[in-house]
Protein backbone atom coordinates (compact mmCIF):
# COMPACT_ATOMS: atom_id res chain seq x y z
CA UNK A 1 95.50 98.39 145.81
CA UNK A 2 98.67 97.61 143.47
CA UNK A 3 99.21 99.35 140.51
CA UNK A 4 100.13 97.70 136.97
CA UNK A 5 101.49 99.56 133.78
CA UNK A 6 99.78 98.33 130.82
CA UNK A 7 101.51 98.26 127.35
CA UNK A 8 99.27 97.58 124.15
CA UNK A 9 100.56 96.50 121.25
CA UNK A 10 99.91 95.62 117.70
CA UNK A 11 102.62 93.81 115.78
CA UNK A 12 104.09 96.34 113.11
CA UNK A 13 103.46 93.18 110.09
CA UNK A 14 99.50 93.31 110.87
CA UNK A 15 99.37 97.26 110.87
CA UNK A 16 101.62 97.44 107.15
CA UNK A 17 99.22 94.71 106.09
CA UNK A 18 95.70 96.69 107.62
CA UNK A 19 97.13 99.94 106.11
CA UNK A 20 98.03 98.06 102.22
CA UNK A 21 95.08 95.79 102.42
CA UNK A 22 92.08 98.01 103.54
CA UNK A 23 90.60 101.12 101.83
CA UNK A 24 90.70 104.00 103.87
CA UNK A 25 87.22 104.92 104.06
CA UNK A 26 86.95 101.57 106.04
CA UNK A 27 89.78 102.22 108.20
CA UNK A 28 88.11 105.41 109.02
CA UNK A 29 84.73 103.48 110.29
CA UNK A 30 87.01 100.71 112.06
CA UNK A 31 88.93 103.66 114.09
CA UNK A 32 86.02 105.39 114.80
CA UNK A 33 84.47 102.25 115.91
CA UNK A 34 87.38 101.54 118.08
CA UNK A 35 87.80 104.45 119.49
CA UNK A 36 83.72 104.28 120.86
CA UNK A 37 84.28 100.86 122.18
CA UNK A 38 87.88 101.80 123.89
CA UNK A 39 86.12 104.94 125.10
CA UNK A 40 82.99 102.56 126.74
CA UNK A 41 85.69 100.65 128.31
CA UNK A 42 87.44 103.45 129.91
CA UNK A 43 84.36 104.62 131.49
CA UNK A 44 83.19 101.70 132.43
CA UNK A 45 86.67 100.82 134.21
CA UNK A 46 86.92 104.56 135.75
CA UNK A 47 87.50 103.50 138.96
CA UNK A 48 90.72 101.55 138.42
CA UNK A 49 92.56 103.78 136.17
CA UNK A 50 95.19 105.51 137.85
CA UNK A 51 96.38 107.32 134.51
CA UNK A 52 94.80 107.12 131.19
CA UNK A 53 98.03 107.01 128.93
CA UNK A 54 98.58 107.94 125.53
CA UNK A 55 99.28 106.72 122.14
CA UNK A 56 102.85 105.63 121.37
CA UNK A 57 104.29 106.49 118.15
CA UNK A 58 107.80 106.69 116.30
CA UNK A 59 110.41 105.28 118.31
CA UNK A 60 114.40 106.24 118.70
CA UNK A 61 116.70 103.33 120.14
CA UNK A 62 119.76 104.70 121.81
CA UNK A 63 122.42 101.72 122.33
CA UNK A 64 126.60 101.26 122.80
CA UNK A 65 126.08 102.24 118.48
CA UNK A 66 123.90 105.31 118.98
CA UNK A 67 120.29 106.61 118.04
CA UNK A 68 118.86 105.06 115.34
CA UNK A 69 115.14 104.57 114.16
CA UNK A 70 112.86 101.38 114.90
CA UNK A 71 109.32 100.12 114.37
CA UNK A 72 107.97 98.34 116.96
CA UNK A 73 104.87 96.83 118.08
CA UNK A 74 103.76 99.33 120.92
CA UNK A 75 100.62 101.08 120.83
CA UNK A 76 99.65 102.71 123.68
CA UNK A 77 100.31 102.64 127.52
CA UNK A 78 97.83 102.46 130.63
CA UNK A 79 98.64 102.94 134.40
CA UNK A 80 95.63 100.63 136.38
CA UNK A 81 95.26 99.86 139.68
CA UNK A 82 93.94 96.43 141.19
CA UNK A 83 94.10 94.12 144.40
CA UNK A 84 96.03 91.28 142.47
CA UNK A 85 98.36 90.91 139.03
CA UNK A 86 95.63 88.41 138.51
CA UNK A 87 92.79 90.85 138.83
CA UNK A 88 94.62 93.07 136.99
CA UNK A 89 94.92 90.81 133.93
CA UNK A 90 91.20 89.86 134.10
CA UNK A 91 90.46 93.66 133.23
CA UNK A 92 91.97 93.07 129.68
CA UNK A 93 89.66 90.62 128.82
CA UNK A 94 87.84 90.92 126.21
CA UNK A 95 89.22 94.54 126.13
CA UNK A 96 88.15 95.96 122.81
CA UNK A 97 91.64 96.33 121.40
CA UNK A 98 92.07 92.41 121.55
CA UNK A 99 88.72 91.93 120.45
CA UNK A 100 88.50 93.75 117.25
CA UNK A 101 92.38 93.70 116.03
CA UNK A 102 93.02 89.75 116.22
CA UNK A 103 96.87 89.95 116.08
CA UNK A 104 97.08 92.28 119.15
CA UNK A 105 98.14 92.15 122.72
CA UNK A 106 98.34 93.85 126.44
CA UNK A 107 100.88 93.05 128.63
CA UNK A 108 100.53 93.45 132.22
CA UNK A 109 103.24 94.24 134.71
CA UNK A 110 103.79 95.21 137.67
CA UNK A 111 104.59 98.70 138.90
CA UNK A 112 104.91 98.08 142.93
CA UNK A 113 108.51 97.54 143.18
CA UNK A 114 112.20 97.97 142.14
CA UNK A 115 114.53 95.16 140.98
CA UNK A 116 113.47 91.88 139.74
């Protein structure tokens, strides 16, 4: 089995917009309901998760300039294991995160080797 890190994201536009446009009573029922569904997927996909990750939340960026404050699109972080990149992938689909948040995204990548 390889292993592939999985990075979620939501782009930082559609959250502002979710968070101005939506009351929060019904972001309250669209978390919870989100966080059922994500919860069915994790058990369902048990077998292949290597380490369950966590949420992601304010970010420092430390360049040549030094720290300063971003916003960026990353939401939370999985470690998964699988026999292909392809296979891998295939997991996501129809992953409740990219089903019920339209703008969002997992990347997949590969965690078996150093260098490029």
């Amino acid at each position: 089995m390889n292993k592939y890190f999985v990075l979620f994201g939501i782009p930082a536009a559609s959250i502002q917009e979710w968070m101005t446009n939506v009351d929060e009573a019904t972001r309250k029922e669209q978390m919870d309901k989100m966080m059922i569904d994500w919860e069915t997927w994790m058990t369902a996909h048990a077998d292949a998760i290597l380490d369950k990750g966590l949420p992601l939340g304010k970010t420092k960026r430390v360049d040549a300039n030094g720290v300063s404050d971003i916003k960026n699109d990353l939401n939370w972080y999985l470690l998964v294991q699988a026999e292909s990149h392809e296979a891998a992938a295939a997991m996501f689909v129809g992953h409740p995160h990219l089903v019920e948040i339209p703008s969002a995204y997992a990347e997949i990548m590969d965690a078996n080797r150093m260098g490029m």
